[in-house]
C-alpha atoms as a PDB file:
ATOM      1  CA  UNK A   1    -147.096 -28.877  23.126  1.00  0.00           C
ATOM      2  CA  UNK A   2    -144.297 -26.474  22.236  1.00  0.00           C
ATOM      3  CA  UNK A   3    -144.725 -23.680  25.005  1.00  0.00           C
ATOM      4  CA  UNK A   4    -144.652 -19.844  23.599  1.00  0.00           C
ATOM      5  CA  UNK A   5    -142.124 -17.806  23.550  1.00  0.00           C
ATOM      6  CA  UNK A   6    -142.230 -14.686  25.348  1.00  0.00           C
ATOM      7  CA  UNK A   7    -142.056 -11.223  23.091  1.00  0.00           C
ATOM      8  CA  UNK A   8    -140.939  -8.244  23.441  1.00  0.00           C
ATOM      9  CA  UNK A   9    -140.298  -4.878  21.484  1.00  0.00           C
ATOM     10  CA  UNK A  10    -141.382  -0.963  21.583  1.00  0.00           C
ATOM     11  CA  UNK A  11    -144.012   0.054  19.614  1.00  0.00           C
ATOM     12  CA  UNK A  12    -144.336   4.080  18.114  1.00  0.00           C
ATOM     13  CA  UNK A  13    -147.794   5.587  18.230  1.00  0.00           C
ATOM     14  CA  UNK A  14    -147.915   7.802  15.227  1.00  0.00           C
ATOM     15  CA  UNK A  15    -150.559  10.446  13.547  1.00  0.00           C
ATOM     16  CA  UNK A  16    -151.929  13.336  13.255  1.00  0.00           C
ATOM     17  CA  UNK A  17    -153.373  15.451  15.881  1.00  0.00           C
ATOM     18  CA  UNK A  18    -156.704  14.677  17.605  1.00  0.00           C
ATOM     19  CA  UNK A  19    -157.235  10.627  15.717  1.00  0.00           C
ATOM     20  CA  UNK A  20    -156.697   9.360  19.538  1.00  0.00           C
ATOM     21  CA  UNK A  21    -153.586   8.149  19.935  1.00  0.00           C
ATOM     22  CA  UNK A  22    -153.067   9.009  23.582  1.00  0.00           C
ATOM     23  CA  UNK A  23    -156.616   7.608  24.444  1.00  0.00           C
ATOM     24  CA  UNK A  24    -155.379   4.641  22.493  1.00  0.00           C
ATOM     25  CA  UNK A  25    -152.397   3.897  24.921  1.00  0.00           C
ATOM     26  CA  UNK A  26    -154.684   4.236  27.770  1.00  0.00           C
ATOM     27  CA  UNK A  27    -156.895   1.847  26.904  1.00  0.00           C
ATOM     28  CA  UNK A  28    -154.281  -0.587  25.861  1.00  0.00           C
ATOM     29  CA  UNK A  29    -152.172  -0.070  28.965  1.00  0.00           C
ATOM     30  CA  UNK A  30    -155.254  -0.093  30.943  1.00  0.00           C
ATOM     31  CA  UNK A  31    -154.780   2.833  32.915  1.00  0.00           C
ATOM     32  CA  UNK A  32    -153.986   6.959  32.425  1.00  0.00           C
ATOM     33  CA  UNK A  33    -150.943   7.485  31.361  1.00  0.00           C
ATOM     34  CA  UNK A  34    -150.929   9.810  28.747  1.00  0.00           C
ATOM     35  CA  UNK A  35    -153.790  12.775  29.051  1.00  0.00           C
ATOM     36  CA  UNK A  36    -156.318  13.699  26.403  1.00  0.00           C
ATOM     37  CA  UNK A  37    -158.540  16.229  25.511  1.00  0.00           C
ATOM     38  CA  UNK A  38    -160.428  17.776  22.231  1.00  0.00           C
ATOM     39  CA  UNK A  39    -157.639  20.265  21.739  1.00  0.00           C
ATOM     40  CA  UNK A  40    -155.243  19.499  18.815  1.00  0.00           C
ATOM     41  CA  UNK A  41    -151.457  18.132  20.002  1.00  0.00           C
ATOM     42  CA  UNK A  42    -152.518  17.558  23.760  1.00  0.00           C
ATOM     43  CA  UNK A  43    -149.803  15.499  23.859  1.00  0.00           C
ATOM     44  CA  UNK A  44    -146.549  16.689  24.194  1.00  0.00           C
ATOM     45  CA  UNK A  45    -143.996  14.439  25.453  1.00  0.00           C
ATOM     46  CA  UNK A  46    -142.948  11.257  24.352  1.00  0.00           C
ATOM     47  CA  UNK A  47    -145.032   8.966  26.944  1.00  0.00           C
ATOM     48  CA  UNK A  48    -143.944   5.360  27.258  1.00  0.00           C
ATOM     49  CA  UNK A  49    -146.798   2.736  28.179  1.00  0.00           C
ATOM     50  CA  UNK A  50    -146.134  -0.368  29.150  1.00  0.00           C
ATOM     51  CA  UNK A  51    -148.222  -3.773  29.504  1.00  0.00           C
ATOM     52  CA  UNK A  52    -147.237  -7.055  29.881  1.00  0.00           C
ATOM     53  CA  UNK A  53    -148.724 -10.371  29.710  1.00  0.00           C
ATOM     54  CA  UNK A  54    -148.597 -14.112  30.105  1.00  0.00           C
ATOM     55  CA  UNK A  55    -146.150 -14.018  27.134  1.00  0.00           C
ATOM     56  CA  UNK A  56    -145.897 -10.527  25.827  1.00  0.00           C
ATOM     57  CA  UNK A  57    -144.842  -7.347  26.802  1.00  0.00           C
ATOM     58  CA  UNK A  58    -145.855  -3.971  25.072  1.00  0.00           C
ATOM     59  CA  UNK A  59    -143.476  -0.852  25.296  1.00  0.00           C
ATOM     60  CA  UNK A  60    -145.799   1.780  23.279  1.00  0.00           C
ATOM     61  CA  UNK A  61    -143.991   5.159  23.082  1.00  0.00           C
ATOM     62  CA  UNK A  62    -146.516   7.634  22.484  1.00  0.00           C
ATOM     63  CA  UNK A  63    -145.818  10.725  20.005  1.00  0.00           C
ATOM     64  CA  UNK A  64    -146.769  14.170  19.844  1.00  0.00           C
ATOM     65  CA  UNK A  65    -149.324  14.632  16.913  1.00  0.00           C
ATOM     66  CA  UNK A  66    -147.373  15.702  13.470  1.00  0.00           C
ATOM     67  CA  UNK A  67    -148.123  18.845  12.456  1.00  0.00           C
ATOM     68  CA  UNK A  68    -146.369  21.143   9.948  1.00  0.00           C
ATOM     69  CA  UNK A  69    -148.563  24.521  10.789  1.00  0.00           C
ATOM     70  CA  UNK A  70    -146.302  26.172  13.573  1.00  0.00           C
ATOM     71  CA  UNK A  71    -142.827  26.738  13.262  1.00  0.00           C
ATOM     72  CA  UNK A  72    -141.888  27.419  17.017  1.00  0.00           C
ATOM     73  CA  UNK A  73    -138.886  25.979  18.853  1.00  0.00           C
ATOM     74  CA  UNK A  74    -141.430  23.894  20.885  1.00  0.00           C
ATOM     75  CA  UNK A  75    -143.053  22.260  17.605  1.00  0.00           C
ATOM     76  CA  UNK A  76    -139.703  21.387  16.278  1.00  0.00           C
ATOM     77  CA  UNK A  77    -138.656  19.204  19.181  1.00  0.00           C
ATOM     78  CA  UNK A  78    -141.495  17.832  19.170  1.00  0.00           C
ATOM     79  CA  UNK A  79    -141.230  16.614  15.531  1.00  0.00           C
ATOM     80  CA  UNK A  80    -137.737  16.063  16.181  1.00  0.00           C
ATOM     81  CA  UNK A  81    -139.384  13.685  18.940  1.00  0.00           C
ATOM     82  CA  UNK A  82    -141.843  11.884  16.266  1.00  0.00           C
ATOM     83  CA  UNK A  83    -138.716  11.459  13.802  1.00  0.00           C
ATOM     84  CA  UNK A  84    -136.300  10.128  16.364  1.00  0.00           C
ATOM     85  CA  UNK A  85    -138.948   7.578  17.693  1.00  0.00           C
ATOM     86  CA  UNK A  86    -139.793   6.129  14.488  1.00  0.00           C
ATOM     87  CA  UNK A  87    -136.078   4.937  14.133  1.00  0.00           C
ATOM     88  CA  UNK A  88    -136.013   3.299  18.050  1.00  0.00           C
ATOM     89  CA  UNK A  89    -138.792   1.201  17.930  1.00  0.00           C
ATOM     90  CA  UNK A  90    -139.657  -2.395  16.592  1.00  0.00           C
ATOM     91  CA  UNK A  91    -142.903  -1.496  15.011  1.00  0.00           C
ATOM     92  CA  UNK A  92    -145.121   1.159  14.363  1.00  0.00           C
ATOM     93  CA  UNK A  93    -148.534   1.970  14.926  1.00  0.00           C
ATOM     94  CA  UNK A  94    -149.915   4.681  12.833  1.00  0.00           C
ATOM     95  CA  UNK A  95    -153.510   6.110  14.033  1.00  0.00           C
ATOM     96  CA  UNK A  96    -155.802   7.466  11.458  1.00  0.00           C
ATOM     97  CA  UNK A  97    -159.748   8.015  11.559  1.00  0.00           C
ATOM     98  CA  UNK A  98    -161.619   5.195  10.394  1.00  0.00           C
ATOM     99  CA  UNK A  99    -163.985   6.253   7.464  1.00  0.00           C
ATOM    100  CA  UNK A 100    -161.047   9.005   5.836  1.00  0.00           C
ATOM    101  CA  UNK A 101    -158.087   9.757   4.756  1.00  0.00           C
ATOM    102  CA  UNK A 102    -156.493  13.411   5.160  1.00  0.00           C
ATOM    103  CA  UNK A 103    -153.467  15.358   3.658  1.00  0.00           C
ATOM    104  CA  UNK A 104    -152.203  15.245   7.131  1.00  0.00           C
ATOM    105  CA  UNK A 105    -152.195  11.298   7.527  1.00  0.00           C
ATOM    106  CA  UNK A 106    -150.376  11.103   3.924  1.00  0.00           C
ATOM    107  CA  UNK A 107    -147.948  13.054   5.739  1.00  0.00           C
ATOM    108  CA  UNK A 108    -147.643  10.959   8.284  1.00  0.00           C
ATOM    109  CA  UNK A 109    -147.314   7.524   5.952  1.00  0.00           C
ATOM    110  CA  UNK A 110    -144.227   9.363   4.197  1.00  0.00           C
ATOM    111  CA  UNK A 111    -142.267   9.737   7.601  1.00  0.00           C
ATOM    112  CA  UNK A 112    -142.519   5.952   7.964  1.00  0.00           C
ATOM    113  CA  UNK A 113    -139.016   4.953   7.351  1.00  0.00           C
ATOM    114  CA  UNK A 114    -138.420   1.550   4.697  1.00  0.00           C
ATOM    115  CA  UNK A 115    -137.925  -1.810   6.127  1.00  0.00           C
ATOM    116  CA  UNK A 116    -139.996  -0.728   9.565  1.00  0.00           C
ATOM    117  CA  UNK A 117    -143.164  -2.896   9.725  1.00  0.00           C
ATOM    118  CA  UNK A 118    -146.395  -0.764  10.394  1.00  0.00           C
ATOM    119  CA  UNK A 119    -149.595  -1.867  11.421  1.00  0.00           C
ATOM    120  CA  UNK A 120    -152.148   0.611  10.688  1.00  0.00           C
ATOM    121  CA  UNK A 121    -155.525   1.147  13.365  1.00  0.00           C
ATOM    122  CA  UNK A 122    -158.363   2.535  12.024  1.00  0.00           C
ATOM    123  CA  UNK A 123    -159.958   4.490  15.153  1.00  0.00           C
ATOM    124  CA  UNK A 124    -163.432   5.519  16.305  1.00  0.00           C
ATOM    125  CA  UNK A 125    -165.057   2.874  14.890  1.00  0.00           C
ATOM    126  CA  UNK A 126    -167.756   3.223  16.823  1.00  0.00           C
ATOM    127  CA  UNK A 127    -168.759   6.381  15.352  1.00  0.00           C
ATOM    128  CA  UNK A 128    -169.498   4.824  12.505  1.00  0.00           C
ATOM    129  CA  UNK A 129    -173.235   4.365  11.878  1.00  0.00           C
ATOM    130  CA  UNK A 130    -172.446   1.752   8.996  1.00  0.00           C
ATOM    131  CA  UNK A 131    -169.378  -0.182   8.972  1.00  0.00           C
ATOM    132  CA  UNK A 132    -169.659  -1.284   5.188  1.00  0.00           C
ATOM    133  CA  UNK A 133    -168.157   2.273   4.675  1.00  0.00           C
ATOM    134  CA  UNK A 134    -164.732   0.858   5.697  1.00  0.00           C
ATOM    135  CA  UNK A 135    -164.329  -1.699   3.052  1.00  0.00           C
ATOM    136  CA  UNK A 136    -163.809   0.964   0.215  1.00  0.00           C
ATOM    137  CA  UNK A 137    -161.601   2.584   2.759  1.00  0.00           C
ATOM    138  CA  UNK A 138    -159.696  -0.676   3.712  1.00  0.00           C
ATOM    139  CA  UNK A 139    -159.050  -1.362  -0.030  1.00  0.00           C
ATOM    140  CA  UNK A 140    -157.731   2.264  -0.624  1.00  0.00           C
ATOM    141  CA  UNK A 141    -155.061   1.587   2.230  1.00  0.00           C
ATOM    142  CA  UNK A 142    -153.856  -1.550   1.178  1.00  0.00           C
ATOM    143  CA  UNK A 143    -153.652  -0.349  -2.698  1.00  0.00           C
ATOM    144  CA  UNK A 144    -151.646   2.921  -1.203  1.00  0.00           C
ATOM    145  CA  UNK A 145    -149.232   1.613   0.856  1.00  0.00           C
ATOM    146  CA  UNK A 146    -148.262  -1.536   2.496  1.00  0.00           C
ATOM    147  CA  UNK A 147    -149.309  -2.286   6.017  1.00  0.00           C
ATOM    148  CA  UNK A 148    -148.018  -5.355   7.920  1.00  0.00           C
ATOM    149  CA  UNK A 149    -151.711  -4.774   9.146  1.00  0.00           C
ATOM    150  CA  UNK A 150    -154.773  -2.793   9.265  1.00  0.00           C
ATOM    151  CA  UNK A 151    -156.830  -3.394  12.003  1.00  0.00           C
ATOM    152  CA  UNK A 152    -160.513  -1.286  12.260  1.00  0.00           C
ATOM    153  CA  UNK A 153    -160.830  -0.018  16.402  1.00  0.00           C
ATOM    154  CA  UNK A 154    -162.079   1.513  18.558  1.00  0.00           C
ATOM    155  CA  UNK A 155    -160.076   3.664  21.669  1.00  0.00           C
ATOM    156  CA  UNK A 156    -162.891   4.444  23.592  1.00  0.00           C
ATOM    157  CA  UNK A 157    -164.838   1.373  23.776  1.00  0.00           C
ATOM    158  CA  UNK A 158    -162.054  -1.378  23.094  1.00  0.00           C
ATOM    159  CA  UNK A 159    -163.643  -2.719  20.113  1.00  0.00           C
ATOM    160  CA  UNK A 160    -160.793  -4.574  18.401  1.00  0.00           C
ATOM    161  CA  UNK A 161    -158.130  -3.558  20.861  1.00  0.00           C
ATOM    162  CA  UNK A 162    -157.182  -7.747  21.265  1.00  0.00           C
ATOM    163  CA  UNK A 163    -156.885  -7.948  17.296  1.00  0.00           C
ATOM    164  CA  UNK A 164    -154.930  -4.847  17.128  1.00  0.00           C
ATOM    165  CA  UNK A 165    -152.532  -6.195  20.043  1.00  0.00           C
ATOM    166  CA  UNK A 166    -152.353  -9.589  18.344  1.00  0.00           C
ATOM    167  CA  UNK A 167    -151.012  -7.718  14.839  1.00  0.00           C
ATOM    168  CA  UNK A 168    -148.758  -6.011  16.915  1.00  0.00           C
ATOM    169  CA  UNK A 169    -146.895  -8.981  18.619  1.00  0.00           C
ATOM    170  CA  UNK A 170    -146.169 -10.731  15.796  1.00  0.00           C
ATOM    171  CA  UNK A 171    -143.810  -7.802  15.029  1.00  0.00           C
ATOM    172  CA  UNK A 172    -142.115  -8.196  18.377  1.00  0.00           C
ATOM    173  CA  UNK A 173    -138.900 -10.087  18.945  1.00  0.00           C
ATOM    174  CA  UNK A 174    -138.473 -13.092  20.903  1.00  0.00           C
ATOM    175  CA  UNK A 175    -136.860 -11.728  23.935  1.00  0.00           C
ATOM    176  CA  UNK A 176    -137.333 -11.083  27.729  1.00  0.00           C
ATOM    177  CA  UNK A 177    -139.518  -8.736  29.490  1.00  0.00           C
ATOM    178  CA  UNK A 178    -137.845  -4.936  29.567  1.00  0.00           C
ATOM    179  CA  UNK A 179    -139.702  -3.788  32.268  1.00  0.00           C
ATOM    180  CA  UNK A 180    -140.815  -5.469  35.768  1.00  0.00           C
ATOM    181  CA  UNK A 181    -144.817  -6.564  35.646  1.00  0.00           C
ATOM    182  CA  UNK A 182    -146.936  -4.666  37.218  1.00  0.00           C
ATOM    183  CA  UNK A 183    -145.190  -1.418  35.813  1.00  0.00           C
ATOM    184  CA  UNK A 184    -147.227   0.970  33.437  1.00  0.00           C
ATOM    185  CA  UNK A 185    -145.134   3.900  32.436  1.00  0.00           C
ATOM    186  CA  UNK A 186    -141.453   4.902  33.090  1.00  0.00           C
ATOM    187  CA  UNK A 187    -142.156   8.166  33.564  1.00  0.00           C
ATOM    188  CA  UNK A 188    -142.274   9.869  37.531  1.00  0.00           C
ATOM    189  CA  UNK A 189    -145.254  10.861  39.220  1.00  0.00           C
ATOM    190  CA  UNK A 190    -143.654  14.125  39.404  1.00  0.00           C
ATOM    191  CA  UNK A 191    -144.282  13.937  35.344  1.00  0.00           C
ATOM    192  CA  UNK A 192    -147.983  13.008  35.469  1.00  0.00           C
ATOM    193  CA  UNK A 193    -148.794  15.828  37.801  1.00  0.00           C
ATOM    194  CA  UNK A 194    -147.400  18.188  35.805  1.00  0.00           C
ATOM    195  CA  UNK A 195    -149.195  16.488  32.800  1.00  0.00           C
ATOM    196  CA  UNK A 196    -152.819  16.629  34.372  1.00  0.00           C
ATOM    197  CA  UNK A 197    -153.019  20.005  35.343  1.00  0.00           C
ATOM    198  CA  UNK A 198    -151.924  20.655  31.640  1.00  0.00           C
ATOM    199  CA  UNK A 199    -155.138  18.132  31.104  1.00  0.00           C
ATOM    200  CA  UNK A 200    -157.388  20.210  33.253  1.00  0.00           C
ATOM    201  CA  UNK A 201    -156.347  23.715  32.008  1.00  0.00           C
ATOM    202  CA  UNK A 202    -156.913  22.725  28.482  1.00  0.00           C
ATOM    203  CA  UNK A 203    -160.292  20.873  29.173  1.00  0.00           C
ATOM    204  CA  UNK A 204    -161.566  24.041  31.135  1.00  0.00           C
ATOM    205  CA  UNK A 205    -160.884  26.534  28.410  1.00  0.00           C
ATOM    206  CA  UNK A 206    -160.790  24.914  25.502  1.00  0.00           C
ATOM    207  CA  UNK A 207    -160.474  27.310  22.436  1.00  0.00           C
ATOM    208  CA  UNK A 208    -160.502  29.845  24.245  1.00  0.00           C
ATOM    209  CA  UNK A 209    -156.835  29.369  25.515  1.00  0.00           C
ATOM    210  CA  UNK A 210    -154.229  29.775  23.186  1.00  0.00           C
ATOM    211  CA  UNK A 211    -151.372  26.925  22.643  1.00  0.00           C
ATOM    212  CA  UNK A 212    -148.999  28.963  24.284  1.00  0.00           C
ATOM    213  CA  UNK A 213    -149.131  27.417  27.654  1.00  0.00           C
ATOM    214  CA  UNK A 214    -147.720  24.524  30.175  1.00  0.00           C
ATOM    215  CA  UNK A 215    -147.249  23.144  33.564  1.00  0.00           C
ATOM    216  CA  UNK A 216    -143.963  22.869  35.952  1.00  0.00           C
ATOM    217  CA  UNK A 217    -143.787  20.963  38.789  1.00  0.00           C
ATOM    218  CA  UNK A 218    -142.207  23.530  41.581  1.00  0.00           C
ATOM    219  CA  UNK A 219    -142.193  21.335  44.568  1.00  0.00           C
ATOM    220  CA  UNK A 220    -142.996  17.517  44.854  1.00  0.00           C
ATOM    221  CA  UNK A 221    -143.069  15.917  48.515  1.00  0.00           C
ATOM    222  CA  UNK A 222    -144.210  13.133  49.548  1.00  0.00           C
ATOM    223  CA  UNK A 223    -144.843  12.140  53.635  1.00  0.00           C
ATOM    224  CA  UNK A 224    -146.447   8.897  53.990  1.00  0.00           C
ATOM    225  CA  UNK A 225    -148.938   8.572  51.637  1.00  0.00           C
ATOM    226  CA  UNK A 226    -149.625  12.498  50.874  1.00  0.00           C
ATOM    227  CA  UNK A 227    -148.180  14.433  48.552  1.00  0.00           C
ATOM    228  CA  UNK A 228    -147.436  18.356  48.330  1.00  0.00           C
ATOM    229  CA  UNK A 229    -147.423  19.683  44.806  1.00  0.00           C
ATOM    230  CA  UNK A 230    -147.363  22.787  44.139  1.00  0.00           C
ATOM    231  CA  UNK A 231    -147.502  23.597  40.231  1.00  0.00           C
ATOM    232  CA  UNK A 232    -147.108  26.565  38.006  1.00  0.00           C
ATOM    233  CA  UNK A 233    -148.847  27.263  34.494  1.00  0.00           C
ATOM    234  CA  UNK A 234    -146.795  29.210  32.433  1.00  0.00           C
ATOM    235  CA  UNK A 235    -148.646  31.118  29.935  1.00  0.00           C
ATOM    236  CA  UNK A 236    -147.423  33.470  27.130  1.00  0.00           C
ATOM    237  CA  UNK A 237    -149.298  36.596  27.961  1.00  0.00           C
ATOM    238  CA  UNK A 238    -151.200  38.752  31.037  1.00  0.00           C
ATOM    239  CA  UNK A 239    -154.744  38.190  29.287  1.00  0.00           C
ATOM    240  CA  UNK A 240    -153.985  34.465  29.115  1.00  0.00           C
ATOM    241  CA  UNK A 241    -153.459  34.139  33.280  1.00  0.00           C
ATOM    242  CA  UNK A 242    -156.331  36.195  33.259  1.00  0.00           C
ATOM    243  CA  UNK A 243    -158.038  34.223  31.473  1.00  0.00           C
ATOM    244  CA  UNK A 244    -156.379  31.021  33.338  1.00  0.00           C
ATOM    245  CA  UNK A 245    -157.720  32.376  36.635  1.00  0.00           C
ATOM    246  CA  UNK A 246    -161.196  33.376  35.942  1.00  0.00           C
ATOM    247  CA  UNK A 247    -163.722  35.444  37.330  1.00  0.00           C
ATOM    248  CA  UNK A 248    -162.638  35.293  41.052  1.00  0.00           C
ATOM    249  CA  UNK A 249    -160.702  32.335  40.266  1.00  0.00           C
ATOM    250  CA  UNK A 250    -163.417  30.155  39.822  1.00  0.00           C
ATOM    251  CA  UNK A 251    -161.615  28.288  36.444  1.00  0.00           C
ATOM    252  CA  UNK A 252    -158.425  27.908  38.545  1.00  0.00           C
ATOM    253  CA  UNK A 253    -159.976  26.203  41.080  1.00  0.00           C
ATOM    254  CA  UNK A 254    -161.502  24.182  38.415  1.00  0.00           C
ATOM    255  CA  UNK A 255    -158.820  23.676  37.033  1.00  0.00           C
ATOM    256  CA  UNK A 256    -156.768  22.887  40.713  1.00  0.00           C
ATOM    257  CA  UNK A 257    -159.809  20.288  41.692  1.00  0.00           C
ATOM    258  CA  UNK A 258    -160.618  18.151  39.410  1.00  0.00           C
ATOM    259  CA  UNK A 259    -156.484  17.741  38.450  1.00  0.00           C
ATOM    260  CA  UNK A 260    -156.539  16.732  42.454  1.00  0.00           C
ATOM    261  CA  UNK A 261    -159.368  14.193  41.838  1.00  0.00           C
ATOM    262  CA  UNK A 262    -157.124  12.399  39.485  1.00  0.00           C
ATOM    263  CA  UNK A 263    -154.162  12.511  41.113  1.00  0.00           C
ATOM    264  CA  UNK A 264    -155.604  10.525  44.080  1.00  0.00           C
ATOM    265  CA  UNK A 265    -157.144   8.848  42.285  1.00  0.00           C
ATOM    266  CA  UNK A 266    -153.380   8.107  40.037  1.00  0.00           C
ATOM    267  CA  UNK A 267    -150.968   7.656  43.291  1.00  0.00           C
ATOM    268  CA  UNK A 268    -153.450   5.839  45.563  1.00  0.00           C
ATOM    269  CA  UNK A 269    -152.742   8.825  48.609  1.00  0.00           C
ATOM    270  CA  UNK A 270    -154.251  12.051  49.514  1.00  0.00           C
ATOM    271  CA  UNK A 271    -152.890  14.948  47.367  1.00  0.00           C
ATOM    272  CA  UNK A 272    -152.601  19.188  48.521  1.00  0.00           C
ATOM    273  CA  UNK A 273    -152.414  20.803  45.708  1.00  0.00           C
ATOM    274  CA  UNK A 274    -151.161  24.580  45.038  1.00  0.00           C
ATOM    275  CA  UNK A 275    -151.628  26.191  41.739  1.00  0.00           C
ATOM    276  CA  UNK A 276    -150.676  29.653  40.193  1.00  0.00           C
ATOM    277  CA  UNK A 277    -150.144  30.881  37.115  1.00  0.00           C
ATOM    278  CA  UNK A 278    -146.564  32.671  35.641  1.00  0.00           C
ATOM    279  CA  UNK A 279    -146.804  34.957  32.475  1.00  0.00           C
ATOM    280  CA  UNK A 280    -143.471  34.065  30.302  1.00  0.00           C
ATOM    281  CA  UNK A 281    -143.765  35.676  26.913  1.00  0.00           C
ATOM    282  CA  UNK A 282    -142.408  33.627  24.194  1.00  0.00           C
ATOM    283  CA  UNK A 283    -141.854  30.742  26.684  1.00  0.00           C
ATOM    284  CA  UNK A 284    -142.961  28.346  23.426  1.00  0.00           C
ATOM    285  CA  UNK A 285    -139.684  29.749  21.278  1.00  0.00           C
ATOM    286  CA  UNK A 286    -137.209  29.656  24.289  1.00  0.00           C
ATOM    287  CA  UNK A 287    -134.680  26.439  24.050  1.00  0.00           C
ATOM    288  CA  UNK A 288    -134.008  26.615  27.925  1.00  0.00           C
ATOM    289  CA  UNK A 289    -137.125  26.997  28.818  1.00  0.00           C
ATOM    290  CA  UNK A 290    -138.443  24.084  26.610  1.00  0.00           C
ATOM    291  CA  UNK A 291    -135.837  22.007  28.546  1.00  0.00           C
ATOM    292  CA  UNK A 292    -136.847  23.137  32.257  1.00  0.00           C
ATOM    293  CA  UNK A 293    -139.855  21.776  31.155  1.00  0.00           C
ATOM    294  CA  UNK A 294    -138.644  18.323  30.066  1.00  0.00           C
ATOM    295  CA  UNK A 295    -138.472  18.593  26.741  1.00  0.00           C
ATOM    296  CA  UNK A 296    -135.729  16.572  24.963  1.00  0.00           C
ATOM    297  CA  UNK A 297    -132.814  18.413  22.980  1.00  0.00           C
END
């Protein structure tokens, strides 16, 4: 028998906010890479997870949600970030809600640039209490616009998640591995600390925090197999770090555990971890700001 050739290629996550593209990755990947919550455009960065088999490896570049709402300096890099990423990659998978279609994933479709071959995942499939409800939907999608694919899933259970990866590598080019095996992400621990805190502090308050706020790594050392990181949430106002801190700081230490939890967890060593919080108005519309922070020009 012929033996298979290996593949290769990156692959853009693209959609809306809040379909679960970043819970997506993880479950593809097969570990936490990119963090999640219920609050829209969680994501931030563009997060590169990477898995690799007997004769495939994945490079899935994970995207902000697109959003056309807020006009700040921090939303336009981060469309900037979408846009750019849709041009890099191999192939694209879009993420929309199984059982609808919205204004906002019709904006999405139209960024999808010709002659790029998208697969399309239907997600949260298992929210779906009948799942004769997606064949009218199925049949609206491929009379709209022309998939290489569309593949019904599900992110938090894996239902599908093989299919979807099989649609995917038939898009990929016949080429080497990028990365070593074994490796998940390129980005640095330093990075994912940073990014669960931001986790943590928007799982803890929710609504009730405003998007005006983020995480900076201030110190990152490592002895042995502990780590010191010490982190600071930047938020836009005084009521927000009040808000941040809590009633004698019981949500920061919320906030300061269970981000702790998953960094052991993460980096396989025993973390201390300091947290405080730094009021910076209009931190969200300030270009060098946005790039202390790590966001691309």
């Amino acid at each position: 028998m012929k033996p298979v050739e290996f593949r290769c290629g990156t692959i853009a996550i693209v959609g809306r906010p809040n379909v679960g593209k970043s819970t997506l990755l993880n479950h593809l990947v097969g570990e936490k890479i990119s963090i999640t919550s219920r609050k829209a455009q969680t994501t931030r960065h563009r997060i590169t997870g990477i898995l690799t088999g007997a004769d495939t490896q994945y490079v899935f570049v994970d995207t902000p949600g697109f959003q056309t709402k807020n006009a700040s300096a921090l939303n336009r890099l981060m469309k900037r970030s979408i846009t750019q990423a849709l041009q890099d990659v191999d192939v694209i998978l879009v993420v929309i809600e199984a059982g609808r279609i919205s204004r906002e994933d019709r904006q999405v479709f139209d960024l999808l640039p010709a002659g790029r071959p998208a697969v399309l995942a239907l997600n949260k499939i298992d929210r779906l209490a009948d799942k004769k409800l997606l064949l009218p939907l199925l049949a609206q999608l491929q009379a709209e616009r022309a998939f290489s694919d569309i593949v019904p899933v599900s992110a938090k259970s894996g239902e599908q998640a093989q299919q979807l990866l099989q649609a995917l590598r038939a898009h990929l080019p016949r080429q080497p591995a990028i990365y070593p095996a074994g490796e998940v992400t390129d980005r640095s621990e330093r990075f994912l600390a940073a990014e669960l805190v931001r986790e943590k502090l928007f799982r803890q308050l929710g609504d009730e925090l405003p998007y005006g706020a983020s995480t900076a790594i201030e110190k990152f050392e490592t002895e042995g197999k502990l780590r010191r990181i010490h982190v600071a949430i930047i938020v836009d106002k005084t009521s927000h770090k009040a808000m941040v801190i809590g009633k004698g700081g019981e949500k920061l230490k919320l906030i300061g555990t269970d981000a702790r939890r998953d960094m052991e967890k993460q980096f396989g060593g025993k973390v201390f971890l300091q947290i405080w919080v730094k009021v910076k108005q209009g931190w969200a519309d300030d270009e060098r700001t946005l790039k202390n922070l790590g966001f691309e020009p």
